[in-house]
PDB file of N, CA and C in Angstrom:
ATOM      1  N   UNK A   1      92.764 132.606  57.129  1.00  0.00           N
ATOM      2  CA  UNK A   1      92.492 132.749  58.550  1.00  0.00           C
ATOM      3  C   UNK A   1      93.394 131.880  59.408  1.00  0.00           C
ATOM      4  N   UNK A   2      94.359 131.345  58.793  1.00  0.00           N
ATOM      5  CA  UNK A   2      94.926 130.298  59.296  1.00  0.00           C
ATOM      6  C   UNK A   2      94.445 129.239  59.930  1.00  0.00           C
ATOM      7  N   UNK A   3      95.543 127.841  60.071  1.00  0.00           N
ATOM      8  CA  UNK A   3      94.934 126.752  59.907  1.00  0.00           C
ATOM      9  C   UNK A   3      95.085 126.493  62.187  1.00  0.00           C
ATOM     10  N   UNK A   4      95.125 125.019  61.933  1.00  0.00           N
ATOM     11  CA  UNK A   4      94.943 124.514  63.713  1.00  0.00           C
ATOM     12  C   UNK A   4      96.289 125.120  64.454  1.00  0.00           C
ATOM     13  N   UNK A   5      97.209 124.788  63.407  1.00  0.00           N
ATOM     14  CA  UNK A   5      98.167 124.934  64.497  1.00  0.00           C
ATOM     15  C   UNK A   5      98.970 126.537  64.458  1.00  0.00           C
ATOM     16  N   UNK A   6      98.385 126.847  63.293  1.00  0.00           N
ATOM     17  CA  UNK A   6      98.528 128.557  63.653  1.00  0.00           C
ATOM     18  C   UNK A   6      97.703 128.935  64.836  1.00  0.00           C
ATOM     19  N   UNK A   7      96.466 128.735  64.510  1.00  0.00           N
ATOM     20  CA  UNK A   7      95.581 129.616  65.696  1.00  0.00           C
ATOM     21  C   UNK A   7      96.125 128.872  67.231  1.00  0.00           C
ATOM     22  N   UNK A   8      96.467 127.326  67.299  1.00  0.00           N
ATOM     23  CA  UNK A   8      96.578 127.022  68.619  1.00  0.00           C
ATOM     24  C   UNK A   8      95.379 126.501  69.183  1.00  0.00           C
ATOM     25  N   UNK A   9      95.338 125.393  69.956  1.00  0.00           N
ATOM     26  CA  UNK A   9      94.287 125.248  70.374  1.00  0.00           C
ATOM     27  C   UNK A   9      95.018 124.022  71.088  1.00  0.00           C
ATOM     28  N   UNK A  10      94.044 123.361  72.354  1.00  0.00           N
ATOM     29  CA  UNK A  10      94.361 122.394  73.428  1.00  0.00           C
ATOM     30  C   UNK A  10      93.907 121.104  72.069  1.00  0.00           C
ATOM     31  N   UNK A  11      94.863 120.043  72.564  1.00  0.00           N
ATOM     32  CA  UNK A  11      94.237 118.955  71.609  1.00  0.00           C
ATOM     33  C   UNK A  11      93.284 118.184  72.184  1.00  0.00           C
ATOM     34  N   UNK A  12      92.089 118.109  71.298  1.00  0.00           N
ATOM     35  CA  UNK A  12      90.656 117.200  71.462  1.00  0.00           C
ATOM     36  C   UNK A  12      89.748 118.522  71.382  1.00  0.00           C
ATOM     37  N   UNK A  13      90.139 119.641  70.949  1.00  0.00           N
ATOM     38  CA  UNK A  13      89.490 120.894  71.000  1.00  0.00           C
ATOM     39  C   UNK A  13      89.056 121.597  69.403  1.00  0.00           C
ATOM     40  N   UNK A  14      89.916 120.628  68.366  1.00  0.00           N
ATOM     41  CA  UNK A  14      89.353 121.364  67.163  1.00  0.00           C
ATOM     42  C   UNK A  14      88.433 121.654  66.737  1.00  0.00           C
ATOM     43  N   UNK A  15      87.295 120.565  66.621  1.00  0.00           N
ATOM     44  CA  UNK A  15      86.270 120.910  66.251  1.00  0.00           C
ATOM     45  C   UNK A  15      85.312 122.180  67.224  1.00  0.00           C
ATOM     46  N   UNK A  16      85.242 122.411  68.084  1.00  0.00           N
ATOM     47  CA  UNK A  16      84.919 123.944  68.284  1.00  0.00           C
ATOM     48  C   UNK A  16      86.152 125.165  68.227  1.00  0.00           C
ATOM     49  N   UNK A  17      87.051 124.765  67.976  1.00  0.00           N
ATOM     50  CA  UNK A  17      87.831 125.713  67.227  1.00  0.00           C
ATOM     51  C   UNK A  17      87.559 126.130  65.736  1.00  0.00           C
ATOM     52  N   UNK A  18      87.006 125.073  64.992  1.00  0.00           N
ATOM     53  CA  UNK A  18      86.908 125.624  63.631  1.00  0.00           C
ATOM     54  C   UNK A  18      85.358 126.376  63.392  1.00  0.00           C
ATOM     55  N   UNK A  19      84.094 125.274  64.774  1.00  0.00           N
ATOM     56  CA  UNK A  19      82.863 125.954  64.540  1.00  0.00           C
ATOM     57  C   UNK A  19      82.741 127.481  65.111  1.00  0.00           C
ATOM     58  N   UNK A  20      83.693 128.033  65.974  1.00  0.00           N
ATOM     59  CA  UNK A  20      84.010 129.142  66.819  1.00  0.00           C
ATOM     60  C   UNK A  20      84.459 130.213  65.795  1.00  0.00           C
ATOM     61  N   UNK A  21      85.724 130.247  64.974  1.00  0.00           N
ATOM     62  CA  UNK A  21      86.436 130.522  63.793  1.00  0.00           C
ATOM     63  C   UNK A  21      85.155 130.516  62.701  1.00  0.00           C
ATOM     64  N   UNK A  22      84.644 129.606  62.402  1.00  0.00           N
ATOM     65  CA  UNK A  22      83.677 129.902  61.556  1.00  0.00           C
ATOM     66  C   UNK A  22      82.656 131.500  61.579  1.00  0.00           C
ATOM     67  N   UNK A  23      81.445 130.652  63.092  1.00  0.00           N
ATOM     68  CA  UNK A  23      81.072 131.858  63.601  1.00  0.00           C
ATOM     69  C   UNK A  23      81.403 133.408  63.812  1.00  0.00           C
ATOM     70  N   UNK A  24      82.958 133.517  64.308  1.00  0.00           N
ATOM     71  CA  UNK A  24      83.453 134.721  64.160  1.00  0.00           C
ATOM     72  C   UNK A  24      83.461 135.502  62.292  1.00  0.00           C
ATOM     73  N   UNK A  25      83.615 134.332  61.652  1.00  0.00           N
ATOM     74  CA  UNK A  25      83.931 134.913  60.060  1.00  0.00           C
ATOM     75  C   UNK A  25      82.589 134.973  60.066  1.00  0.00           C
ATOM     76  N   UNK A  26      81.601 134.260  59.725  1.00  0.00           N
ATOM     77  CA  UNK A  26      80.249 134.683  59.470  1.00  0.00           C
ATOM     78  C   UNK A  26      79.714 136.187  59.765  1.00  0.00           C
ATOM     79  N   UNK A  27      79.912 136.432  61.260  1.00  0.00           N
ATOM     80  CA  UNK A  27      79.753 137.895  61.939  1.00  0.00           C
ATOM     81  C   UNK A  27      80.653 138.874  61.077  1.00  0.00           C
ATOM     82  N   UNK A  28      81.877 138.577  60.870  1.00  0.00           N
ATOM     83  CA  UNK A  28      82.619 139.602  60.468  1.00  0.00           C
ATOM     84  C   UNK A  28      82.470 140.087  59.170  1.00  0.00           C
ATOM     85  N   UNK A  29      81.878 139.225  58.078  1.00  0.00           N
ATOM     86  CA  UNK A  29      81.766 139.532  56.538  1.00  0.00           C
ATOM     87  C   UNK A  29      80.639 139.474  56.661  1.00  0.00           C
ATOM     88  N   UNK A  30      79.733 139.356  57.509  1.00  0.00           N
ATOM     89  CA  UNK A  30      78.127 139.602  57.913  1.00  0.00           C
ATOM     90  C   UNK A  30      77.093 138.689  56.743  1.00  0.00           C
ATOM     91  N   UNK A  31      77.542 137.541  56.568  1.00  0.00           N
ATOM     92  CA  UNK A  31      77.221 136.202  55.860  1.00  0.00           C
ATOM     93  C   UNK A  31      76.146 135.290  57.177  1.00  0.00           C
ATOM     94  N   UNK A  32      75.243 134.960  56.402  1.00  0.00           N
ATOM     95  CA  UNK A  32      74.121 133.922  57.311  1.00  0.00           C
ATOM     96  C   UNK A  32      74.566 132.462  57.482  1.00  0.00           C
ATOM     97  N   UNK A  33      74.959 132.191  56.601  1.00  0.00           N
ATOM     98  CA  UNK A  33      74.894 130.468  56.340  1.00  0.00           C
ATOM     99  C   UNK A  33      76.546 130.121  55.990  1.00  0.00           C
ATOM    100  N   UNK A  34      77.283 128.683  56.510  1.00  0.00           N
ATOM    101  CA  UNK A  34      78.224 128.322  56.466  1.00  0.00           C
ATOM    102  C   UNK A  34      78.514 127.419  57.005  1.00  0.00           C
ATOM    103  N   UNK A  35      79.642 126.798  56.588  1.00  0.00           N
ATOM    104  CA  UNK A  35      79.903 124.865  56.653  1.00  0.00           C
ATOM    105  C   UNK A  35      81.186 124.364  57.227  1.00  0.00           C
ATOM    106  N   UNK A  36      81.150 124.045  58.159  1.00  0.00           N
ATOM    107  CA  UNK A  36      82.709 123.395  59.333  1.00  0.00           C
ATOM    108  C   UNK A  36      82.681 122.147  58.777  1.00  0.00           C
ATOM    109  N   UNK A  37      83.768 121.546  58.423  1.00  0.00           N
ATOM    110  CA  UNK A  37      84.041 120.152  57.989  1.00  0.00           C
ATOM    111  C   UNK A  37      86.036 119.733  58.737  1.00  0.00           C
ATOM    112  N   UNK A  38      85.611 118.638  59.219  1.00  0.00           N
ATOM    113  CA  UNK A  38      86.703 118.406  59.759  1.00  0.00           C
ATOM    114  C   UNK A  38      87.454 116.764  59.208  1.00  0.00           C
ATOM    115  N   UNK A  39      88.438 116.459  59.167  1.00  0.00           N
ATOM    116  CA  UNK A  39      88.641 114.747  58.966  1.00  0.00           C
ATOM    117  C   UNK A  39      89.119 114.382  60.116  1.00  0.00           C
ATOM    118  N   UNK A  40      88.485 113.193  60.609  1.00  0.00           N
ATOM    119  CA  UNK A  40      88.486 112.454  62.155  1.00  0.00           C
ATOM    120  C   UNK A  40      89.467 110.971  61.938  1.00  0.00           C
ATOM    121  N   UNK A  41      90.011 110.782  60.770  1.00  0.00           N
ATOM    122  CA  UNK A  41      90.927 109.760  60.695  1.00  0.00           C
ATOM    123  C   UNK A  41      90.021 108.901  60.102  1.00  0.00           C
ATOM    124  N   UNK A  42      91.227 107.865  59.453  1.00  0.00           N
ATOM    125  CA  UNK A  42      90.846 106.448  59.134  1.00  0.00           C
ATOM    126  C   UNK A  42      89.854 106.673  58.018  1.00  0.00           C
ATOM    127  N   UNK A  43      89.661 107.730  56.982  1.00  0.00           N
ATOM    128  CA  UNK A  43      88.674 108.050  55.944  1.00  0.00           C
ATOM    129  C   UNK A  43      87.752 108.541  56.336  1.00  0.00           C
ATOM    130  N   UNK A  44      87.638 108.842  56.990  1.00  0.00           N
ATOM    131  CA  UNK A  44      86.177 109.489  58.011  1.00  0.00           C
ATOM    132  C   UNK A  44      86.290 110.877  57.751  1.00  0.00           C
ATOM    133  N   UNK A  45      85.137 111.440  58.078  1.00  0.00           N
ATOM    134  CA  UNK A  45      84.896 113.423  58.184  1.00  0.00           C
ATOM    135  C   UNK A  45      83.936 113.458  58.871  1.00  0.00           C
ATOM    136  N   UNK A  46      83.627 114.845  59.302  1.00  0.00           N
ATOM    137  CA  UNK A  46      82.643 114.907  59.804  1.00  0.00           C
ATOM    138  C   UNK A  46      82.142 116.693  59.218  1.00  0.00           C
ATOM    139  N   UNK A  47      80.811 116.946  59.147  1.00  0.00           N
ATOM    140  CA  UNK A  47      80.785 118.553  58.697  1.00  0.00           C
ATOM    141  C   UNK A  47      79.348 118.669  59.784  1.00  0.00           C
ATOM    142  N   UNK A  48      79.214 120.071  59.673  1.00  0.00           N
ATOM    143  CA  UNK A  48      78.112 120.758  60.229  1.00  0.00           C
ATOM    144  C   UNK A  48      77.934 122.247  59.898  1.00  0.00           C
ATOM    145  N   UNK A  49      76.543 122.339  59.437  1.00  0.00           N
ATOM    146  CA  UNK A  49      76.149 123.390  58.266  1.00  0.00           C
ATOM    147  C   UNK A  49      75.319 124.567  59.792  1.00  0.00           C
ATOM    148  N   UNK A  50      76.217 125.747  59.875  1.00  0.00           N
ATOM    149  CA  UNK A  50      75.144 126.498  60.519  1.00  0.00           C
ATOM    150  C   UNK A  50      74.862 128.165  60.011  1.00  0.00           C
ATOM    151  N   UNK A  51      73.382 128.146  60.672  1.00  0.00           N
ATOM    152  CA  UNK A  51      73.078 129.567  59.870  1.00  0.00           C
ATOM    153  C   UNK A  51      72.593 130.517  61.015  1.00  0.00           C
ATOM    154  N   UNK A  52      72.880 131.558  60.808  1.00  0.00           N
ATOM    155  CA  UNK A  52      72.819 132.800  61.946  1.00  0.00           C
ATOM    156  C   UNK A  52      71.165 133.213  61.382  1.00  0.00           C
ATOM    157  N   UNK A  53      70.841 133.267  62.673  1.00  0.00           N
ATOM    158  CA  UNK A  53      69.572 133.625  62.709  1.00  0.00           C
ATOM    159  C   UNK A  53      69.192 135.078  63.968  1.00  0.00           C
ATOM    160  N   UNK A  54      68.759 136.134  62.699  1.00  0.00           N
ATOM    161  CA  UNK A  54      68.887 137.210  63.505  1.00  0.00           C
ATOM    162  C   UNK A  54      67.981 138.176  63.518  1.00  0.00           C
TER     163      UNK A  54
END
């Protein structure tokens, strides 16, 4: 699906770029549940697990 700087995005904007990107794939392969994980520097990450409720 390609990565940040394929799709483009304003910087300080990734992380709803990837939960946005997520969402769209969820809808499109018509999947409930799925996991955004990002690295924020310095050893750090951050993730967030969401599920379509329909």
């Amino acid at each position: 699906n390609g990565g940040a700087c394929a799709l483009g995005h304003p910087i300080g904007a990734s992380g709803s770029r990837i939960i946005v990107t997520l969402l769209n794939a969820l809808e499109t392969r018509g999947l409930q549940r799925g996991i955004a994980a990002i690295c924020i520097g310095g050893g750090e990450g951050t993730a967030i697990a969401i599920e379509r409720v329909t």
